[in-house]
Each structure stands twice: as structure tokens, then as C-alpha cells.
N, C-alpha and C. Protein backbone atom coordinates (compact mmCIF):
# COMPACT_ATOMS: atom_id res chain seq x y z
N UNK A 1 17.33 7.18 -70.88
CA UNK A 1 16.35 7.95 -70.15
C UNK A 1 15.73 7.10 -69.01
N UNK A 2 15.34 5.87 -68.97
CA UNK A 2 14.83 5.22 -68.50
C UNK A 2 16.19 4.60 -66.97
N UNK A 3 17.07 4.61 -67.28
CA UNK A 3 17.98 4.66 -66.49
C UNK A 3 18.53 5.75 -65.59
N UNK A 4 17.77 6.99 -66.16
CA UNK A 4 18.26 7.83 -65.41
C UNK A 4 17.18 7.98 -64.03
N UNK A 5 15.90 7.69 -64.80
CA UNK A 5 14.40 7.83 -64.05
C UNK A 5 14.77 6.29 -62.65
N UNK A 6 15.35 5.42 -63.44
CA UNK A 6 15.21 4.37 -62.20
C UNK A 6 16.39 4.83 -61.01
N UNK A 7 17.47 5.32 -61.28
CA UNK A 7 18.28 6.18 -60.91
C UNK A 7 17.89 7.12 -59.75
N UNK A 8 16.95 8.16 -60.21
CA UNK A 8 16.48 9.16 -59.06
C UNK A 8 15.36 7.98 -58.17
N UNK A 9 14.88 7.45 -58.62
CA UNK A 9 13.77 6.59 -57.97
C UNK A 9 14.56 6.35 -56.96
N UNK A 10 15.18 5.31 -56.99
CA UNK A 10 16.21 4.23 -56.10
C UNK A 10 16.55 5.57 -55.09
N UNK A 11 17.40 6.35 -55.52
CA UNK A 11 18.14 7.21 -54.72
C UNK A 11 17.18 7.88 -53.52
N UNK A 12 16.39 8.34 -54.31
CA UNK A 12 15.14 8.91 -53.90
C UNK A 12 14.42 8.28 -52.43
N UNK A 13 14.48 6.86 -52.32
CA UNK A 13 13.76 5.62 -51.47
C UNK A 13 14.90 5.46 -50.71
N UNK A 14 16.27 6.03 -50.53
CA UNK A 14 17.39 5.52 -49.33
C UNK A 14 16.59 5.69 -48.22
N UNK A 15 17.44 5.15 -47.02
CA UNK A 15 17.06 6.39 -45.86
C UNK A 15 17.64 6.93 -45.50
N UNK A 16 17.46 8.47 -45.20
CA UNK A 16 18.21 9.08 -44.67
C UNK A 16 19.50 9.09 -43.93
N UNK A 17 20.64 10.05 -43.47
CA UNK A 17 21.78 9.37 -42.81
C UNK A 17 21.12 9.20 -41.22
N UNK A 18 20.21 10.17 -40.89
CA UNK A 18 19.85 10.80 -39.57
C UNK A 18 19.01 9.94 -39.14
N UNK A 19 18.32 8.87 -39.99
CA UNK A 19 17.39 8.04 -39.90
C UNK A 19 17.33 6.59 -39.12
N UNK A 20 17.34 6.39 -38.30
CA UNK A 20 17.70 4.91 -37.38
C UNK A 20 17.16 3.58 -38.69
N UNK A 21 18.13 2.69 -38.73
CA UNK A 21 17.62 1.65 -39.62
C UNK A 21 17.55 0.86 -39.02
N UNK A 22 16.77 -0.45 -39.47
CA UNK A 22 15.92 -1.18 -39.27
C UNK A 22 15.79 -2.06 -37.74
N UNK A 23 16.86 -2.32 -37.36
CA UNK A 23 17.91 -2.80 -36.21
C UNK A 23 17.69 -2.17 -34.88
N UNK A 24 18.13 -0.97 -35.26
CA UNK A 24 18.42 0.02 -34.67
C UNK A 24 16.66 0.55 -34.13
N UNK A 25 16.26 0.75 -35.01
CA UNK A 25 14.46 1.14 -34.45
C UNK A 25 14.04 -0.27 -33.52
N UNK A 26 14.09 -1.43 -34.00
CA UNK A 26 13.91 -2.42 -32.95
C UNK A 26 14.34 -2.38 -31.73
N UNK A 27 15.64 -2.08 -31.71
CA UNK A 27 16.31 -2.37 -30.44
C UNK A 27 15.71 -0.86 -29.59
N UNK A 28 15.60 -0.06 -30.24
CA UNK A 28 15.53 1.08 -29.87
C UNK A 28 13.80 1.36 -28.84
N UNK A 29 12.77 0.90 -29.83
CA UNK A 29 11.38 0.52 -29.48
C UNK A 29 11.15 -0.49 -28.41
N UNK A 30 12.46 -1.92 -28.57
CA UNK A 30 11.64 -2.55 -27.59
C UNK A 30 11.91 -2.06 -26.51
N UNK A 31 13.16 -1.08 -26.16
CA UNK A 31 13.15 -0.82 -24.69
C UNK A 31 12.37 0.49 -24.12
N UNK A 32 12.08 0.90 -25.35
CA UNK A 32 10.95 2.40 -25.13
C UNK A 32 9.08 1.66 -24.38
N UNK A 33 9.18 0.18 -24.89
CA UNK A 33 7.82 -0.36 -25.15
C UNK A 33 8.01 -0.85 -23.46
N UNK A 34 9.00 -1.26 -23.51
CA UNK A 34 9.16 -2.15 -22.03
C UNK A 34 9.15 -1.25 -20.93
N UNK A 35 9.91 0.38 -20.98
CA UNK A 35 10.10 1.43 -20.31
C UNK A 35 8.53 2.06 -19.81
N UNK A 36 8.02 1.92 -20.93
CA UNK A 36 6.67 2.48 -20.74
C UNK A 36 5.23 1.90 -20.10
N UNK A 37 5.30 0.74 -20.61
CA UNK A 37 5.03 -0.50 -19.90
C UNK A 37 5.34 -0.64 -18.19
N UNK A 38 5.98 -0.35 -18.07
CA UNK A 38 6.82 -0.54 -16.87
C UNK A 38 5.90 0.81 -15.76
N UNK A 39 6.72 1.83 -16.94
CA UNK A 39 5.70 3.09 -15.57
C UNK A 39 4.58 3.37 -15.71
N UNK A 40 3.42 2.48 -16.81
CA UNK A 40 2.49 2.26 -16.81
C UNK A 40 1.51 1.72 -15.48
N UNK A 41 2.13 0.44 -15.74
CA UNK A 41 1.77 -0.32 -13.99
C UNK A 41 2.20 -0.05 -13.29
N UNK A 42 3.16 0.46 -12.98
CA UNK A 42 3.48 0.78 -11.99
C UNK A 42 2.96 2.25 -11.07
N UNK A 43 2.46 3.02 -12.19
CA UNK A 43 1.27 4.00 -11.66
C UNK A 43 0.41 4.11 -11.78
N UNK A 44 -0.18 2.79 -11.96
CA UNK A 44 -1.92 2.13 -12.55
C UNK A 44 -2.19 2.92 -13.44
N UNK A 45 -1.28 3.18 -14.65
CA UNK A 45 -1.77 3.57 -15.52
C UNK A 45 -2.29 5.04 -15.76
N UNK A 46 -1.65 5.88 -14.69
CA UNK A 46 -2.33 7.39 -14.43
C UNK A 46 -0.72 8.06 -15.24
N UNK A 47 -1.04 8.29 -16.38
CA UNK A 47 0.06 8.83 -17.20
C UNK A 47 0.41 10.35 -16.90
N UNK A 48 -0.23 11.00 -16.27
CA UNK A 48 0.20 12.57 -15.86
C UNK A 48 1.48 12.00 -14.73
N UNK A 49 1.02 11.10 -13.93
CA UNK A 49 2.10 10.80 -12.42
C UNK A 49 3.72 10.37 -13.37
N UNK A 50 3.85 9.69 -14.34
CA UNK A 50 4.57 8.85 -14.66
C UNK A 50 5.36 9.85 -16.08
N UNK A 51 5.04 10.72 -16.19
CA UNK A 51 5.54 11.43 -17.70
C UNK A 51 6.90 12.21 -16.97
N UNK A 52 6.98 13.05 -16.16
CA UNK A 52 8.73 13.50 -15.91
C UNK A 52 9.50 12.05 -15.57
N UNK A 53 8.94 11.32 -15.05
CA UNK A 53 9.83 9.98 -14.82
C UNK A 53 10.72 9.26 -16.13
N UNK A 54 9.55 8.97 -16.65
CA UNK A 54 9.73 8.28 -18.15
C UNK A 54 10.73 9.04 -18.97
N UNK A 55 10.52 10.60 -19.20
CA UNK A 55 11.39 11.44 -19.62
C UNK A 55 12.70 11.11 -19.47
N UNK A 56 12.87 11.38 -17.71
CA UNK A 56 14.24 10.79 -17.55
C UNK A 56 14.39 9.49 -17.79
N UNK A 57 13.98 8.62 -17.84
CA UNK A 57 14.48 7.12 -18.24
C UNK A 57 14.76 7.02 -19.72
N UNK A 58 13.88 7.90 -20.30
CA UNK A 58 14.06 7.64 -21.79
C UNK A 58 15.89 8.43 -21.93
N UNK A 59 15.92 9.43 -21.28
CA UNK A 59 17.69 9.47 -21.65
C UNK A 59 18.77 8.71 -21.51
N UNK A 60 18.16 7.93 -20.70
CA UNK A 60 18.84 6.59 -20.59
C UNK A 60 18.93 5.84 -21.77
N UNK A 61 17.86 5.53 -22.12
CA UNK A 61 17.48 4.63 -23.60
C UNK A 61 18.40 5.04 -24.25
N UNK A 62 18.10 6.64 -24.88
CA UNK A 62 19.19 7.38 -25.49
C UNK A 62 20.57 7.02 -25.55
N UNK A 63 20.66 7.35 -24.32
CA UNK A 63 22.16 7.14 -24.46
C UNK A 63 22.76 5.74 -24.54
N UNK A 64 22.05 4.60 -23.95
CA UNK A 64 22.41 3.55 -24.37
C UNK A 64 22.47 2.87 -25.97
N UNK A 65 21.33 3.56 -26.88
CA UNK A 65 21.46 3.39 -28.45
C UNK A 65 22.05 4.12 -29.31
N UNK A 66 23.07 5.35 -28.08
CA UNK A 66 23.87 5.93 -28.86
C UNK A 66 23.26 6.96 -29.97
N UNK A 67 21.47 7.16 -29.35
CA UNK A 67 21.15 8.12 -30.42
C UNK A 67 20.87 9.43 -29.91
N UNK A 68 19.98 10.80 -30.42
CA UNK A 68 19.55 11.76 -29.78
C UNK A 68 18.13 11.66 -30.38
N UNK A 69 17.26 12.72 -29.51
CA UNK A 69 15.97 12.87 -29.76
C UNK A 69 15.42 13.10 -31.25
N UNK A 70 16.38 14.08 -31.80
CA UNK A 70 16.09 14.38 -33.32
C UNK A 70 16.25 13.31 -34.42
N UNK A 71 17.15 11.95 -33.95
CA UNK A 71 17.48 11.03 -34.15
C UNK A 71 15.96 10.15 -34.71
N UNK A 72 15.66 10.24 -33.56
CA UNK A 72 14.41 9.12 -33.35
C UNK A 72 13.03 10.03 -34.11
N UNK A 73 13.16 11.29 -33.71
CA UNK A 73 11.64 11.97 -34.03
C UNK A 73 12.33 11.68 -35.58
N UNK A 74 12.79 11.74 -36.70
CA UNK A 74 13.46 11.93 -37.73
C UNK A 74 12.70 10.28 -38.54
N UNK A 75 13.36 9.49 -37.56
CA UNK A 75 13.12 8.10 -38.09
C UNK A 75 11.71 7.47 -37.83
N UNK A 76 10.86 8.04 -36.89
CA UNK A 76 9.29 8.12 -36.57
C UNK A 76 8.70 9.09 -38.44
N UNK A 77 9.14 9.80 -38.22
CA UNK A 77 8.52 10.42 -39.25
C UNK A 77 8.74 10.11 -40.72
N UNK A 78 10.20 9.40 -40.86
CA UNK A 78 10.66 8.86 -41.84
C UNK A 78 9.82 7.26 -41.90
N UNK A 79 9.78 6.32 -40.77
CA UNK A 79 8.44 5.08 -41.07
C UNK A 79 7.49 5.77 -41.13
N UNK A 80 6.73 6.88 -40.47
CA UNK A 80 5.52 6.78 -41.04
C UNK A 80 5.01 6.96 -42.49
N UNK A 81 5.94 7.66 -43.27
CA UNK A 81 5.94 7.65 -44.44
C UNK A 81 6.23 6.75 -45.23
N UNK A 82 7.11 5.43 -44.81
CA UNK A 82 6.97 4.24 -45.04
C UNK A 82 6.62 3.39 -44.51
N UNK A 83 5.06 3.06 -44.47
CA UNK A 83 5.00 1.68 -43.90
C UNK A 83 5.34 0.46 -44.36
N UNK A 84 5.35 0.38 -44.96
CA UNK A 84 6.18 -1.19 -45.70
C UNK A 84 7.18 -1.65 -45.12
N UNK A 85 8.07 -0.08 -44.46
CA UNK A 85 9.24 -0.77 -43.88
C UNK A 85 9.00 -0.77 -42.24
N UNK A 86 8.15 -0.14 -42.26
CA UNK A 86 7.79 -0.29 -40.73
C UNK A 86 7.06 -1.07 -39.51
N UNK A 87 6.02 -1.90 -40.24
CA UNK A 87 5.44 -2.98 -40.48
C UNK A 87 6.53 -4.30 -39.62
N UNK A 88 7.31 -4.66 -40.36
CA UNK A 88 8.46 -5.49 -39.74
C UNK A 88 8.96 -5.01 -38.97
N UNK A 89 9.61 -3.80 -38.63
CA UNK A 89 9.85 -3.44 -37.55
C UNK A 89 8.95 -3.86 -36.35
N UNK A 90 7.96 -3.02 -36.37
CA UNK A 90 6.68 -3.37 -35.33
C UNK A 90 6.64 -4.42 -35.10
N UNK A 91 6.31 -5.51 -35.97
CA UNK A 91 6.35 -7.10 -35.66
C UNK A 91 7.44 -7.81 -34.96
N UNK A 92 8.84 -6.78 -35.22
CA UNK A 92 9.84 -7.58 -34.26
C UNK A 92 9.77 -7.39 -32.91
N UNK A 93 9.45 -5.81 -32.90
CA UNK A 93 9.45 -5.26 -31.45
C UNK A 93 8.54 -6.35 -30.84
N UNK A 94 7.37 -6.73 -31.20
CA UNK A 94 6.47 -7.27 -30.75
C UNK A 94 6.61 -9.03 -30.35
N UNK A 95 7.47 -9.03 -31.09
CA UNK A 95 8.06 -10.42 -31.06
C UNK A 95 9.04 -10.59 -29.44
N UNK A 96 9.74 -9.31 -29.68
CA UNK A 96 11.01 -9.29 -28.81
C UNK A 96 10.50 -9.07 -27.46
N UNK A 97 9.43 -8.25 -27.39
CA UNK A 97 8.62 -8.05 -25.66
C UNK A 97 7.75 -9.34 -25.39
N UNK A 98 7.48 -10.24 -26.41
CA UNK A 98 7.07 -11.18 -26.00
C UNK A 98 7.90 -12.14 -25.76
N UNK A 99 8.81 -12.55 -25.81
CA UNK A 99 9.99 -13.02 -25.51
C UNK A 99 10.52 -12.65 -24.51
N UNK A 100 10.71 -11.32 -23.84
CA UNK A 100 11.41 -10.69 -22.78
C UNK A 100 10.36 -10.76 -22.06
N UNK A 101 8.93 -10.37 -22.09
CA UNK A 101 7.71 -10.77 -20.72
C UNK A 101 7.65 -11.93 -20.47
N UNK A 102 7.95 -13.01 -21.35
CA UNK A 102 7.89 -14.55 -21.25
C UNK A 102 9.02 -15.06 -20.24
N UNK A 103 10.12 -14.63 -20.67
CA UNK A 103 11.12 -15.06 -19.76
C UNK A 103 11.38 -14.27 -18.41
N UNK A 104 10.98 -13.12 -18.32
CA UNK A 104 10.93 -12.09 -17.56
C UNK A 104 9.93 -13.04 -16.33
N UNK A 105 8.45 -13.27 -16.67
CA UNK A 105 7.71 -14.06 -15.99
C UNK A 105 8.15 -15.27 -15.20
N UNK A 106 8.97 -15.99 -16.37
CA UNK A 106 9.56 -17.26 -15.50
C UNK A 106 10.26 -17.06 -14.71
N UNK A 107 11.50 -15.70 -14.75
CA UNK A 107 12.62 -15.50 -13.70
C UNK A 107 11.84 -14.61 -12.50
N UNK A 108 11.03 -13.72 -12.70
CA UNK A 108 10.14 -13.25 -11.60
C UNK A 108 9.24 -14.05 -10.51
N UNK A 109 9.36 -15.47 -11.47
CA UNK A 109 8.24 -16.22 -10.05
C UNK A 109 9.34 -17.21 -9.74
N UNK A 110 10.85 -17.37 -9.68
CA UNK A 110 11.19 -18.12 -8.99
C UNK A 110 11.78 -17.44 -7.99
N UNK A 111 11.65 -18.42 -6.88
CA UNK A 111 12.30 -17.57 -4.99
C UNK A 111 13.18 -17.28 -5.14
N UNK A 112 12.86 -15.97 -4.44
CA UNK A 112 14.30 -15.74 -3.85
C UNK A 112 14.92 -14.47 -5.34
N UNK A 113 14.44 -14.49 -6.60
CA UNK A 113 14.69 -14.09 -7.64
C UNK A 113 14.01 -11.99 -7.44
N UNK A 114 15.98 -11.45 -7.27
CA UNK A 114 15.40 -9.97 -7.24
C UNK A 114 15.46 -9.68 -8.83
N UNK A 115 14.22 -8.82 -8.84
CA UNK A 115 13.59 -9.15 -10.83
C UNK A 115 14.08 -7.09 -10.90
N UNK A 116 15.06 -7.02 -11.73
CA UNK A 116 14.61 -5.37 -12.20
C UNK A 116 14.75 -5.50 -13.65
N UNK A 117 13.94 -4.42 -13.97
CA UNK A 117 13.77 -3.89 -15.08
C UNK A 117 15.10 -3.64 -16.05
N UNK A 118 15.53 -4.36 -16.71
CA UNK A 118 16.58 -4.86 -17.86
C UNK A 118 16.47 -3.58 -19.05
N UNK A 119 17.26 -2.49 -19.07
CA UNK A 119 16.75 -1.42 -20.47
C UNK A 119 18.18 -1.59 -21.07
């Protein structure tokens, strides 16, 4: 009995097939974080000017992680129901834009250096 209960548990806690794992949400976030970021300053921050833009850039994202929208809304809704696993995620993303603004900074202030936006 007790094997059957740890059984549904386990099964129960997969993630989904539709669900982006762990990797995959990183890679996926840091370029959503950097994208946004991006048409942030670049329209001082007036988010009505910058939302059809972003739209289209985000299909870009898309299609570069090989996912679709239902993809991602799926796996948003699937971490928020787990934070435990989401948690690390966040921390990598956060890791990884600091790493990419860091080096991003150094290659932007040397001459002569044309800097674009890397997604």
C-alpha cells in the first residue's frame, strides 16, 4: 500500500511534457529579461510605446527556443505552482544577465566596438 501511495506521489510531481524544464526556462528567460530590458531603455521606460515591438521580438525568442506561446504560459503556470523549482531557475537567469551586462559593458566601451543586442 505504501508503495503504491509513493508511486502516485512521485508520478504526480513530474513535469509535464508541454512544460519547459529547467534549462530550457533559463535560456528561455534570460533572453526575454535582456529583450525587455532593452526596450525598456530604450523608450525610457514608457511601456505602452514599446509593447507591439517587444511582441514582435518575443517571436523571435520563440522561435529561436524552438518553443510556442502555450509552451511558456504552461511552464509559467506550472513554476508558479512550484516554487522550489523555480527559485533556481530565477537565480540562474539572474546570474546569466549579470554576466552578459558585465561583459556586454566591457565590449560596449571599447572604440570603435558596434555593440547589438545578442538574443
Amino acid at each position: 500500500m505504501m508503495a503504491v501511495a509513493l508511486l502516485v506521489s512521485c508520478h504526480h510531481d513530474e513535469r509535464p511534457a508541454d512544460v519547459l524544464d529547467a534549462p530550457q526556462m533559463v535560456d528561455f528567460l534570460s533572453d526575454a529579461y535582456l529583450l525587455e530590458g532593452f526596450y525598456a531603455i530604450e523608450t525610457q521606460y514608457r511601456y505602452d510605446a514599446m509593447s507591439a515591438e517587444v511582441l514582435r521580438a518575443y517571436d523571435d525568442i520563440l522561435d529561436k527556443h524552438h518553443v510556442t506561446r502555450e509552451q511558456v504560459e504552461h511552464s509559467f503556470a506550472y513554476y508558479a505552482e512550484h516554487p522550489d523549482l523555480y527559485a533556481p531557475i530565477q537565480d540562474s537567469v539572474l546570474a546569466r544577465i549579470e554576466q552578459v551586462t558585465a561583459t556586454d559593458t566591457v565590449i560596449a566601451a571599447a572604440p570603435d566596438h558596434d555593440f547589438r543586442l545578442k538574443l
